[in-house]
PDB file of N, CA and C in Angstrom:
ATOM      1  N   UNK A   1       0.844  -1.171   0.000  1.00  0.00           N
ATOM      2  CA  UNK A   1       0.000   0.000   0.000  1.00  0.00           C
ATOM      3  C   UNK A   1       0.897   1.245   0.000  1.00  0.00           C
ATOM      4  N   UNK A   2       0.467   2.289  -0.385  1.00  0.00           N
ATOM      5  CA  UNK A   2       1.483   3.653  -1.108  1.00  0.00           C
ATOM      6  C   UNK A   2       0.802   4.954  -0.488  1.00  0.00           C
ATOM      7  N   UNK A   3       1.355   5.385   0.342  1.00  0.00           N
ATOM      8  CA  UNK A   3       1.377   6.826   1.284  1.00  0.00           C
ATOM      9  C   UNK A   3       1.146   7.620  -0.022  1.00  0.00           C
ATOM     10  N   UNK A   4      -0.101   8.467   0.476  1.00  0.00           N
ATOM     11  CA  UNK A   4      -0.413   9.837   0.058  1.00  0.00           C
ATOM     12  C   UNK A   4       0.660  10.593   0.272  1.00  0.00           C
ATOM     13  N   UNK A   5       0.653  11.960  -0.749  1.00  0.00           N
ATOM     14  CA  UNK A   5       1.376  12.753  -0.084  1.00  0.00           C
ATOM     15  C   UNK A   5       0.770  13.683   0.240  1.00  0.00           C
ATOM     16  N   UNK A   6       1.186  14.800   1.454  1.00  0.00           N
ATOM     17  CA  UNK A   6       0.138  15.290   1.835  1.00  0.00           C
ATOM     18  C   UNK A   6       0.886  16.442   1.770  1.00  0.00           C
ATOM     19  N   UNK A   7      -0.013  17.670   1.279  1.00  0.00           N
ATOM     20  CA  UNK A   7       0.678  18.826   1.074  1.00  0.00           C
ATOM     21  C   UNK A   7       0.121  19.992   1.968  1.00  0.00           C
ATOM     22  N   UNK A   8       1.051  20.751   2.666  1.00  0.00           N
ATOM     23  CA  UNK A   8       0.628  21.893   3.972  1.00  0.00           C
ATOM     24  C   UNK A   8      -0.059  23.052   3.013  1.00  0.00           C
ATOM     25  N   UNK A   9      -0.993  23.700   3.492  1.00  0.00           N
ATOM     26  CA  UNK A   9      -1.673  24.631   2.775  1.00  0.00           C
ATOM     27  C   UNK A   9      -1.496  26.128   3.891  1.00  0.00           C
ATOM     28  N   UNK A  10      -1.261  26.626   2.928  1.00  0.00           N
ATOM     29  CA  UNK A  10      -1.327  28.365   3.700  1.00  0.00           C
ATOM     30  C   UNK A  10      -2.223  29.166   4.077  1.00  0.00           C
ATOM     31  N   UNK A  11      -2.565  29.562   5.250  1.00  0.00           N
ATOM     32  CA  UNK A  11      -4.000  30.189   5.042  1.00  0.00           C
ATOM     33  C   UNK A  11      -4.187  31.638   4.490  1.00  0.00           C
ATOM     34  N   UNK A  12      -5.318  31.487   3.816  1.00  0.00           N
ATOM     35  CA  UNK A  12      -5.981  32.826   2.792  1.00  0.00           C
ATOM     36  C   UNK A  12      -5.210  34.104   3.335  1.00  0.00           C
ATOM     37  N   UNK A  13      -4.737  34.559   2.395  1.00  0.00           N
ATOM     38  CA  UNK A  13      -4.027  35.872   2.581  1.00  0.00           C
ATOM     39  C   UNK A  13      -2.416  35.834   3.298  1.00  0.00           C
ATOM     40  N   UNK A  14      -1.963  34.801   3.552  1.00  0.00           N
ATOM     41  CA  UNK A  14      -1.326  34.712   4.283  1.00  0.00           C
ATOM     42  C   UNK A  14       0.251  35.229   3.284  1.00  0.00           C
ATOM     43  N   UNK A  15       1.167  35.253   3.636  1.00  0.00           N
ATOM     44  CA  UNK A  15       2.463  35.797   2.828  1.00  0.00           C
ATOM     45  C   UNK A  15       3.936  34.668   3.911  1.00  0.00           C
ATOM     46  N   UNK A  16       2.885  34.007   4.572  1.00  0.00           N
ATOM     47  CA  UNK A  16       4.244  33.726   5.537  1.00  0.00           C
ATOM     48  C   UNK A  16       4.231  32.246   5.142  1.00  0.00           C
ATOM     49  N   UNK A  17       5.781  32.324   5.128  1.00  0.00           N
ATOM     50  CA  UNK A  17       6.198  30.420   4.007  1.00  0.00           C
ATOM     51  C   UNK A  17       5.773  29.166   5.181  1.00  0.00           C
ATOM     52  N   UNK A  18       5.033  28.347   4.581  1.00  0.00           N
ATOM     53  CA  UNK A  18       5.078  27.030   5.107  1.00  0.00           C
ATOM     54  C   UNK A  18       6.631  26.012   5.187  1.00  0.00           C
ATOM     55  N   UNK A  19       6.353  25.142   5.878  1.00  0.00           N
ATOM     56  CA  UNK A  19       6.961  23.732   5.372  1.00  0.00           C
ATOM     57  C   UNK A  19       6.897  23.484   4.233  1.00  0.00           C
ATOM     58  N   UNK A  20       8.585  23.431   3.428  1.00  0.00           N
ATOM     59  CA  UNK A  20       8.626  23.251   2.851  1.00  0.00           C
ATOM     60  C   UNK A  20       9.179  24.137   1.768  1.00  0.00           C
ATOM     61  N   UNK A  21       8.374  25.576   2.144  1.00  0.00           N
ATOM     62  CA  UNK A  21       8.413  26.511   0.663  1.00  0.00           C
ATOM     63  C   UNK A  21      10.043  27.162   0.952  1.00  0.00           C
ATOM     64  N   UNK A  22      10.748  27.836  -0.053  1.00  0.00           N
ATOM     65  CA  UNK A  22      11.783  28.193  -0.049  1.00  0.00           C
ATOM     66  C   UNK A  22      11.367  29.577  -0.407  1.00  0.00           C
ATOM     67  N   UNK A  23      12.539  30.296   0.719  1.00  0.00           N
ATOM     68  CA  UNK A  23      12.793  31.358   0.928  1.00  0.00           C
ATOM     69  C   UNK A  23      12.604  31.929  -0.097  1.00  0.00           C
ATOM     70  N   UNK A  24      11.866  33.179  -0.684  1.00  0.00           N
ATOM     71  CA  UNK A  24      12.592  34.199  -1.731  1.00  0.00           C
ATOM     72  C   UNK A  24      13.781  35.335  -1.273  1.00  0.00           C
ATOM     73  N   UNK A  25      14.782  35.152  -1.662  1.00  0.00           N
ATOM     74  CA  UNK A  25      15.414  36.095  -1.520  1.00  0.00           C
ATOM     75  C   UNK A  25      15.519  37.166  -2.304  1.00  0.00           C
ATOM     76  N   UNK A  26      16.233  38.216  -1.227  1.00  0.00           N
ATOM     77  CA  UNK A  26      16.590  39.503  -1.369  1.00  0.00           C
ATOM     78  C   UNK A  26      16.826  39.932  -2.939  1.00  0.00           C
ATOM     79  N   UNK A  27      16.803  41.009  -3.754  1.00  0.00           N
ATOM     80  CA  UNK A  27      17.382  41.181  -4.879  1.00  0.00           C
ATOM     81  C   UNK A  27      19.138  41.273  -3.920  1.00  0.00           C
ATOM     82  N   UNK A  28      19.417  41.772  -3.233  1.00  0.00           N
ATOM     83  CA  UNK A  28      20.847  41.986  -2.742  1.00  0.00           C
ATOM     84  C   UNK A  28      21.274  40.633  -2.833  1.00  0.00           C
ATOM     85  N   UNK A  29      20.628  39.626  -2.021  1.00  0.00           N
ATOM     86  CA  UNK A  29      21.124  38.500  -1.712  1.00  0.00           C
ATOM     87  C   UNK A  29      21.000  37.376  -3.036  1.00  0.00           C
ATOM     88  N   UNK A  30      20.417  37.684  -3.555  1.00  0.00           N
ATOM     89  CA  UNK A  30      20.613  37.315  -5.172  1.00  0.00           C
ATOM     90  C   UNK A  30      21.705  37.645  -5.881  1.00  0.00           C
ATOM     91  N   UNK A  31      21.999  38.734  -6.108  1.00  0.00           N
ATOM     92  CA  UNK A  31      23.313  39.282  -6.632  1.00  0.00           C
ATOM     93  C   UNK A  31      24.438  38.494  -6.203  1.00  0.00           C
ATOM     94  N   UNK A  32      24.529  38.283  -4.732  1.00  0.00           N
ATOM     95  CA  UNK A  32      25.643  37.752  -4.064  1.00  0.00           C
ATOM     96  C   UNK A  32      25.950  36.530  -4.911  1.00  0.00           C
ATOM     97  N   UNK A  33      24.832  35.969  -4.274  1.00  0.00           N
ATOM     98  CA  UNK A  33      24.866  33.989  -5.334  1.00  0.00           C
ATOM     99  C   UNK A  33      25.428  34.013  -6.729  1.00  0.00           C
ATOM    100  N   UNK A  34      24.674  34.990  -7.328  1.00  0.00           N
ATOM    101  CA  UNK A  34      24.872  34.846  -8.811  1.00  0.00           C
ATOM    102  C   UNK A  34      26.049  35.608  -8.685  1.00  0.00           C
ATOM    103  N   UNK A  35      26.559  36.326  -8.250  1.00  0.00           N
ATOM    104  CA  UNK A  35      28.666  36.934  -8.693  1.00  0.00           C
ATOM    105  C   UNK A  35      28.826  35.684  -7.660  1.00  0.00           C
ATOM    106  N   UNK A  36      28.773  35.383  -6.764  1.00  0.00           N
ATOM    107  CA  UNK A  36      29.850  34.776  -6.235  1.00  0.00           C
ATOM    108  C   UNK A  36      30.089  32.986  -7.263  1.00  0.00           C
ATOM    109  N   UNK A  37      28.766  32.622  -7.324  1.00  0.00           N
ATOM    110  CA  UNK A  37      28.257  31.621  -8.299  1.00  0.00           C
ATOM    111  C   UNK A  37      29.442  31.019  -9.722  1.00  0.00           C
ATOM    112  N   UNK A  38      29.163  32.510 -10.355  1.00  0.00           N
ATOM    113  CA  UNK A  38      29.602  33.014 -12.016  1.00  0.00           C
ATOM    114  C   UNK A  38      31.261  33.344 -11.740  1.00  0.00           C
ATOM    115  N   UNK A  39      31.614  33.325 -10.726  1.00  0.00           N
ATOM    116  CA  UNK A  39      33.223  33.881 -10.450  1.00  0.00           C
ATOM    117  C   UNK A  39      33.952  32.383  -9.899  1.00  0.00           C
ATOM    118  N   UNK A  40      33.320  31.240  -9.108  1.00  0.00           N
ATOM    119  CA  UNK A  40      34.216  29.957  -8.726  1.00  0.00           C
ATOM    120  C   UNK A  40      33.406  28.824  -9.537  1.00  0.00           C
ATOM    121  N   UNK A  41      33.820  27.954  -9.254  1.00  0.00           N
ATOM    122  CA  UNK A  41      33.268  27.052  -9.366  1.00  0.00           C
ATOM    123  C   UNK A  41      33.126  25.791  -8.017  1.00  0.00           C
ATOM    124  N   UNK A  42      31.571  25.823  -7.607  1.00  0.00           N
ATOM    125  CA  UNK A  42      31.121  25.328  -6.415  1.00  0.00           C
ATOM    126  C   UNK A  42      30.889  23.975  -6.029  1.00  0.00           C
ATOM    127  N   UNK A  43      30.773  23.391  -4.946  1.00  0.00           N
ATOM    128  CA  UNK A  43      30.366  21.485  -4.826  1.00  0.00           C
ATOM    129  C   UNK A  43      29.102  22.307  -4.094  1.00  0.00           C
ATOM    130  N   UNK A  44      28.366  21.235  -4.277  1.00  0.00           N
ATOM    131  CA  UNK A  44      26.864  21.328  -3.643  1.00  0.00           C
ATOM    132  C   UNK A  44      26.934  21.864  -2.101  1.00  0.00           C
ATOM    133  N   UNK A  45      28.021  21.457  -1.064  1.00  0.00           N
ATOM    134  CA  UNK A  45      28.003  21.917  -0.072  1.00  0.00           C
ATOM    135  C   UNK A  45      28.441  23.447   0.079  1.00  0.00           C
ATOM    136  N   UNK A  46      29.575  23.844  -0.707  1.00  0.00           N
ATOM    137  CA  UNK A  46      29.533  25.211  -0.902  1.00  0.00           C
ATOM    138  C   UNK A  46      28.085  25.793  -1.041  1.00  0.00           C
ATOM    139  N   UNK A  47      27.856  25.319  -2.265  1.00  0.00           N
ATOM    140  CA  UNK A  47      25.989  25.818  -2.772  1.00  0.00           C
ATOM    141  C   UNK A  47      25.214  26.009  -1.521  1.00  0.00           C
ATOM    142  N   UNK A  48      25.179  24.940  -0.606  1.00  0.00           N
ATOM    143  CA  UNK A  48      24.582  25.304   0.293  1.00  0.00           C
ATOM    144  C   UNK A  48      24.780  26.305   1.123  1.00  0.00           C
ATOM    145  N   UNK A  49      26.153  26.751   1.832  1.00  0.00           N
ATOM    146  CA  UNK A  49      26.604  27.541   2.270  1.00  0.00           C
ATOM    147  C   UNK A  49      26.649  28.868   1.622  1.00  0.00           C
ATOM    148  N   UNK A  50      26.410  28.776   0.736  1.00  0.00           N
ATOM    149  CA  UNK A  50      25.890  30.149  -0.201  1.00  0.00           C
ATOM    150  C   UNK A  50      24.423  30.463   0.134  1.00  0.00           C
ATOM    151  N   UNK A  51      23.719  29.549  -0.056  1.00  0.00           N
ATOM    152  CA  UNK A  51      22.233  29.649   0.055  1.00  0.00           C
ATOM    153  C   UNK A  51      21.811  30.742   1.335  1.00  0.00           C
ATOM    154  N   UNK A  52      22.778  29.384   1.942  1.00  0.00           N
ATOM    155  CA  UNK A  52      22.088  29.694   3.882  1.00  0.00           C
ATOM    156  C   UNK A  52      22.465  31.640   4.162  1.00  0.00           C
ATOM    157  N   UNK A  53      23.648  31.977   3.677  1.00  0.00           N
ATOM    158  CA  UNK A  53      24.310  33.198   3.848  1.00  0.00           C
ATOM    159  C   UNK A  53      22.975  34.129   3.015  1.00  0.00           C
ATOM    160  N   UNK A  54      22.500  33.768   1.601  1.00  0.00           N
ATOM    161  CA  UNK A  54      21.654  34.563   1.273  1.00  0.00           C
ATOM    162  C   UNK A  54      20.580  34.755   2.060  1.00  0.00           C
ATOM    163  N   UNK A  55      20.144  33.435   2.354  1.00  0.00           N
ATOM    164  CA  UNK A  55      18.860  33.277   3.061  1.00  0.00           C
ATOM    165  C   UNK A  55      18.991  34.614   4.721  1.00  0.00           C
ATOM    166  N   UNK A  56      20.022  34.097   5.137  1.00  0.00           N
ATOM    167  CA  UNK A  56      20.175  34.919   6.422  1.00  0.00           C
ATOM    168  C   UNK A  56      20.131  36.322   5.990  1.00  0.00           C
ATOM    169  N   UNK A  57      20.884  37.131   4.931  1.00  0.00           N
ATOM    170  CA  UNK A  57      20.825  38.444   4.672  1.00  0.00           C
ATOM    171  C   UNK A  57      19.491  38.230   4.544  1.00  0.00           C
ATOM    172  N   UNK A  58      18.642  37.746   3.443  1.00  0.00           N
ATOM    173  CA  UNK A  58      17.695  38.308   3.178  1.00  0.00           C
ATOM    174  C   UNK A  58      16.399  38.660   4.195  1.00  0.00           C
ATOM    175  N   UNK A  59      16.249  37.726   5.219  1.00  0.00           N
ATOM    176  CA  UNK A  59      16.055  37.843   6.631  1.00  0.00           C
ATOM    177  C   UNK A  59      16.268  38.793   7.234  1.00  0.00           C
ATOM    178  N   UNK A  60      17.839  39.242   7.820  1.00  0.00           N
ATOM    179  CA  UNK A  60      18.071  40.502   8.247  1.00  0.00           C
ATOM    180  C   UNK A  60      17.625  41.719   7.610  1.00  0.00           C
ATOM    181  N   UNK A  61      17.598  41.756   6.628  1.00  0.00           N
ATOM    182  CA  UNK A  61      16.536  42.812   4.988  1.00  0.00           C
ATOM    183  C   UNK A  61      15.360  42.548   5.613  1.00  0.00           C
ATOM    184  N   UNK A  62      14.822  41.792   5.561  1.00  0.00           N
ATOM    185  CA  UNK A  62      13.172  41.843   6.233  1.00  0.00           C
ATOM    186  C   UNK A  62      13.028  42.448   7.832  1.00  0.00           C
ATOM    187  N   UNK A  63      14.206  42.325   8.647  1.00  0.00           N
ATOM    188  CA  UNK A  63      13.784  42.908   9.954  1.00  0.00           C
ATOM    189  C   UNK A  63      14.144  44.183  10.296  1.00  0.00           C
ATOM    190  N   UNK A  64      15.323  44.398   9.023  1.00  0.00           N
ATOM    191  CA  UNK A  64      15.820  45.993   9.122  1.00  0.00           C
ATOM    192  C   UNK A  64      14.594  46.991   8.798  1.00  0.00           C
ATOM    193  N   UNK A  65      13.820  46.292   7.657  1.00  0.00           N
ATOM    194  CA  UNK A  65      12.793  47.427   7.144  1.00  0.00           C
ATOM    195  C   UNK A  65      11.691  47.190   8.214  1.00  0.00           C
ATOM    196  N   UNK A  66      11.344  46.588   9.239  1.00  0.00           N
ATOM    197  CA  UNK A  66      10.491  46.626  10.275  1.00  0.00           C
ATOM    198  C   UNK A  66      11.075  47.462  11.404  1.00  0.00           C
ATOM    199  N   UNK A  67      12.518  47.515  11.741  1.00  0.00           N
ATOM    200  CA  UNK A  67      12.659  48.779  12.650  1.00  0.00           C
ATOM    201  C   UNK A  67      12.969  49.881  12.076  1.00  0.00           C
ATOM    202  N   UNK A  68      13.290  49.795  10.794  1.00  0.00           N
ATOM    203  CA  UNK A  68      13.135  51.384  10.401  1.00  0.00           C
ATOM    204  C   UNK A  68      11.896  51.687  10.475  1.00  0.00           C
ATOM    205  N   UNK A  69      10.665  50.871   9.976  1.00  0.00           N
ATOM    206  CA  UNK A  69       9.149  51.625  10.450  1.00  0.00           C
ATOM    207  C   UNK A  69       9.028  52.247  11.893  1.00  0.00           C
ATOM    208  N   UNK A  70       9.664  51.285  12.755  1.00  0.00           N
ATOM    209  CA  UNK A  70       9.048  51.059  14.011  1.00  0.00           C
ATOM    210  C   UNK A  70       9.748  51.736  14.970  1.00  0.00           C
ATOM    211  N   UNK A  71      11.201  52.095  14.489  1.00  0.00           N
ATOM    212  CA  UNK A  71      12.207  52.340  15.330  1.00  0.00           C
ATOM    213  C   UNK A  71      12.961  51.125  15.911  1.00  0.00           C
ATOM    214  N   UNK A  72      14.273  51.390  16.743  1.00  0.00           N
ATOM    215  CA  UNK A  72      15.298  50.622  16.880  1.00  0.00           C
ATOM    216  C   UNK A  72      15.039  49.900  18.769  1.00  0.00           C
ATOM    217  N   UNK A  73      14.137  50.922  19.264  1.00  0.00           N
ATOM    218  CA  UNK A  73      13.733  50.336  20.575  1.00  0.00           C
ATOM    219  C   UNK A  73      12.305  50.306  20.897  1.00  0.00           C
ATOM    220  N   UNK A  74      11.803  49.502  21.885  1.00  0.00           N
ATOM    221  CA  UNK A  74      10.350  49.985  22.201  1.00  0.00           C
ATOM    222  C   UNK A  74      10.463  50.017  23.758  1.00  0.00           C
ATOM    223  N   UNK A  75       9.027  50.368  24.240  1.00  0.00           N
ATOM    224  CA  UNK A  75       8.722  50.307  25.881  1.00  0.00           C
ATOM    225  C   UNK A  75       8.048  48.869  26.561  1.00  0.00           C
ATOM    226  N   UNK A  76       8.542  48.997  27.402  1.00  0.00           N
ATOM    227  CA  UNK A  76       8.228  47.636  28.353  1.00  0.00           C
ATOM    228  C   UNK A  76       7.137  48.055  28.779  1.00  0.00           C
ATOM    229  N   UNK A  77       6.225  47.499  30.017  1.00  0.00           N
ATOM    230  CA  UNK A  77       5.703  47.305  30.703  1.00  0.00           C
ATOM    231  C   UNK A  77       5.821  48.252  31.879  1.00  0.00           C
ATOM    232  N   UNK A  78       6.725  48.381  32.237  1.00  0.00           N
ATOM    233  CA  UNK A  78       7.273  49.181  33.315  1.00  0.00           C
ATOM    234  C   UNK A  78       7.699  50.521  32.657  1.00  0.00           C
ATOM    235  N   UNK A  79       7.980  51.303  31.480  1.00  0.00           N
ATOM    236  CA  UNK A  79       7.958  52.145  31.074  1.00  0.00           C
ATOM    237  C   UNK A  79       9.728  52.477  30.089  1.00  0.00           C
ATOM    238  N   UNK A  80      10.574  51.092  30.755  1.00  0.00           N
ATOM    239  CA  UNK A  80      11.721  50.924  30.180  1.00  0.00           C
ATOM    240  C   UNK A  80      11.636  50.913  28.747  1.00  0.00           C
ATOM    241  N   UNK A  81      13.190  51.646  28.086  1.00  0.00           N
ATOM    242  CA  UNK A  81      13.444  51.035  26.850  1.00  0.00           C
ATOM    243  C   UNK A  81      14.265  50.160  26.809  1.00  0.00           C
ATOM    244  N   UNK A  82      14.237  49.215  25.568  1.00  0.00           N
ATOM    245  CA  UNK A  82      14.526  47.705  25.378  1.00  0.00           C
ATOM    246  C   UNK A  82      15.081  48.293  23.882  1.00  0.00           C
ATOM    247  N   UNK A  83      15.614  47.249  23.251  1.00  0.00           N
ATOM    248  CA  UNK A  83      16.030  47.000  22.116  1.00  0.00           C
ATOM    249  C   UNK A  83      14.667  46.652  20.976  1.00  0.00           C
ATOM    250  N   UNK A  84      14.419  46.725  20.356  1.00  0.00           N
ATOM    251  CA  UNK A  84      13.216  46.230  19.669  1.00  0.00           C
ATOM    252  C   UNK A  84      13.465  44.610  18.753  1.00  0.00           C
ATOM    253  N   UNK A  85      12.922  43.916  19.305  1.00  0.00           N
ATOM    254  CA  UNK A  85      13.051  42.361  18.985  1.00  0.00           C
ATOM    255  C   UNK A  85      14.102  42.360  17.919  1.00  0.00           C
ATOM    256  N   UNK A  86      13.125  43.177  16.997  1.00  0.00           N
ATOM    257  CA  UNK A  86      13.054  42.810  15.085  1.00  0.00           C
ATOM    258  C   UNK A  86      14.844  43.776  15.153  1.00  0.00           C
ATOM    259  N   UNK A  87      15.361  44.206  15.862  1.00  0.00           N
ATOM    260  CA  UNK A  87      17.077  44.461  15.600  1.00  0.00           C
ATOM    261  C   UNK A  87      17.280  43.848  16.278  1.00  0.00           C
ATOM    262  N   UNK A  88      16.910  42.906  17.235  1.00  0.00           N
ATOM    263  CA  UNK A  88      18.239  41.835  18.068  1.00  0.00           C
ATOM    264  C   UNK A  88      18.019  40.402  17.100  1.00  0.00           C
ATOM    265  N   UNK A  89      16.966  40.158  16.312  1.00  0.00           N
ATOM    266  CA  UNK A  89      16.970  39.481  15.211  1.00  0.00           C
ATOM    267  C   UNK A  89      17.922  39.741  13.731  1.00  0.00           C
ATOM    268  N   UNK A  90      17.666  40.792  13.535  1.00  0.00           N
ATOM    269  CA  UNK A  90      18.498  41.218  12.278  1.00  0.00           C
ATOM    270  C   UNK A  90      20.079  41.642  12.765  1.00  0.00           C
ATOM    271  N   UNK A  91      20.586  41.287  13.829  1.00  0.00           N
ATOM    272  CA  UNK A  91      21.375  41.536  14.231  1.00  0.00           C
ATOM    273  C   UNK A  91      22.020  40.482  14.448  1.00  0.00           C
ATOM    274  N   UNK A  92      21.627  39.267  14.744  1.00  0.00           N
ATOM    275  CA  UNK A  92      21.576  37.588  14.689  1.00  0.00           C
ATOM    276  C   UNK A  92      22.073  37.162  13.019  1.00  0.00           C
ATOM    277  N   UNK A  93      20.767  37.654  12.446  1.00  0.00           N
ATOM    278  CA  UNK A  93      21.019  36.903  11.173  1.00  0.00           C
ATOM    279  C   UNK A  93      21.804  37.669  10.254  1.00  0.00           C
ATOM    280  N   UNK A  94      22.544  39.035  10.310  1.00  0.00           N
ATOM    281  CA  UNK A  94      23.606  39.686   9.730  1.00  0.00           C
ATOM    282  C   UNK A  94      24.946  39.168  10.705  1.00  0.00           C
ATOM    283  N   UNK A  95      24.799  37.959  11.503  1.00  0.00           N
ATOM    284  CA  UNK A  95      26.091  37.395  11.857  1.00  0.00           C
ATOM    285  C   UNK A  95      26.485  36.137  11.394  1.00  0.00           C
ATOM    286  N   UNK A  96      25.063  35.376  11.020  1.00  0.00           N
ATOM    287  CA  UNK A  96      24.508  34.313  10.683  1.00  0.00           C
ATOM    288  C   UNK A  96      25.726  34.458   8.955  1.00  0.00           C
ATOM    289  N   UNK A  97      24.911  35.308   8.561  1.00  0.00           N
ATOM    290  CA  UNK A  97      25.402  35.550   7.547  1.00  0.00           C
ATOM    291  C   UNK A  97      26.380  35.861   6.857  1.00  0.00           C
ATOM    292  N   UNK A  98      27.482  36.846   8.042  1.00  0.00           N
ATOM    293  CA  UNK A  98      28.699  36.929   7.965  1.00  0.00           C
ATOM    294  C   UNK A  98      29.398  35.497   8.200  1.00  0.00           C
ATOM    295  N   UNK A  99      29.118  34.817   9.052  1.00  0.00           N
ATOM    296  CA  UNK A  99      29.829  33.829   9.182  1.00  0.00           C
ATOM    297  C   UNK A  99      29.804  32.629   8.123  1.00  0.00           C
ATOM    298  N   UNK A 100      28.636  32.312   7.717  1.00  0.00           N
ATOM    299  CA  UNK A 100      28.818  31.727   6.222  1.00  0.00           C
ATOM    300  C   UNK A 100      29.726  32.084   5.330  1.00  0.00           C
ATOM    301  N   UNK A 101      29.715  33.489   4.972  1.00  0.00           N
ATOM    302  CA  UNK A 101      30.307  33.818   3.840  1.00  0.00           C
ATOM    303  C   UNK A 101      32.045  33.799   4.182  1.00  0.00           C
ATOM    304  N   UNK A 102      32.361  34.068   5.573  1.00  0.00           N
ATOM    305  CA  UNK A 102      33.592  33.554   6.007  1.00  0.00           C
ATOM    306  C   UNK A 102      33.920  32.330   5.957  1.00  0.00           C
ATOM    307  N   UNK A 103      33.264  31.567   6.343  1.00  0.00           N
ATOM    308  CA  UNK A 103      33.096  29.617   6.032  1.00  0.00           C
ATOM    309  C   UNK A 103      33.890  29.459   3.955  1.00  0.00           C
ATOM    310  N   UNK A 104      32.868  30.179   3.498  1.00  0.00           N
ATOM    311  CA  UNK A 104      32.792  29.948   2.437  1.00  0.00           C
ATOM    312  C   UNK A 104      34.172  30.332   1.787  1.00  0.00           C
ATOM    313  N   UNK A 105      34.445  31.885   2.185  1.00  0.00           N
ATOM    314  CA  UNK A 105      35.525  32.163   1.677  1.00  0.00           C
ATOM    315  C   UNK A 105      37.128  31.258   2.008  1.00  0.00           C
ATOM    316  N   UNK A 106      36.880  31.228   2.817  1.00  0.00           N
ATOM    317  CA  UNK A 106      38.059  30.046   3.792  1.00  0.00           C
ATOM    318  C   UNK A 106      38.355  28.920   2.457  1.00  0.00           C
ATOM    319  N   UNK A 107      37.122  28.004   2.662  1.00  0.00           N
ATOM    320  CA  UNK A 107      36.557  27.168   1.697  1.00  0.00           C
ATOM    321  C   UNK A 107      37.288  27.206   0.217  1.00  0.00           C
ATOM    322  N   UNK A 108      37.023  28.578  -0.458  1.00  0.00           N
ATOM    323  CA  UNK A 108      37.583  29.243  -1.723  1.00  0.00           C
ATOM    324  C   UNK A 108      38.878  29.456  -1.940  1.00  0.00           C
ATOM    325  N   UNK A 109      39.466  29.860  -0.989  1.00  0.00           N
ATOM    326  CA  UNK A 109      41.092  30.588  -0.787  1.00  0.00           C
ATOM    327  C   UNK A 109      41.686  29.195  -0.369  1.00  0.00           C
ATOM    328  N   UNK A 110      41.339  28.558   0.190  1.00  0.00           N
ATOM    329  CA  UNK A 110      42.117  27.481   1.211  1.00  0.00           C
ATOM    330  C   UNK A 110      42.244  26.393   0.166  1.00  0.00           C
TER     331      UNK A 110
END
């Protein structure tokens, strides 16, 4: 007997990726892939390590343009300012990202 496959559905209106769906990236983080891509020649694990580095910029791109709306801190509860999530995130994944592309370069030169 032969398993269905069963496919995750998004709900109406929604913009946020399921299981499964792949990232769109950045036009920036596109560029990267494709020069860095068109300039070596890669093994699939490089590829990946390319990916992940785009994927992370393009991420940090999505949380930068939420604290520029929002600003760089907000208020607590108690009336404190804090850091605002969405930069201790994009602040994560612009390290995320540096460090790939250091991986990678190592990788290239070495």
């Amino acid at each position: 007997m032969t398993r269905k496959k069963t496919a995750s559905r998004r709900p109406a209106g929604s913009d946020e990726p399921v299981a499964g769906d792949a990232l769109k990236l950045s036009p920036s983080a596109e560029a990267l892939i494709r020069d860095v891509s068109e300039g070596w020649d890669l093994t699939p694990p490089v590829r990946t390590l390319l990916r992940l580095a785009g994927e992370a910029m393009t991420k940090a791109e999505e949380l930068e343009r939420i604290t520029a709306r929002e600003g760089m801190t907000i208020g607590d509860q108690k009336g404190s300012t804090k850091p605002h999530p969405a930069a201790l995130l994009a602040r994560d994944y612009r390290a995320q990202a540096s460090g790939a592309l250091q991986r990678l370069l190592s990788h290239l030169e070495g």
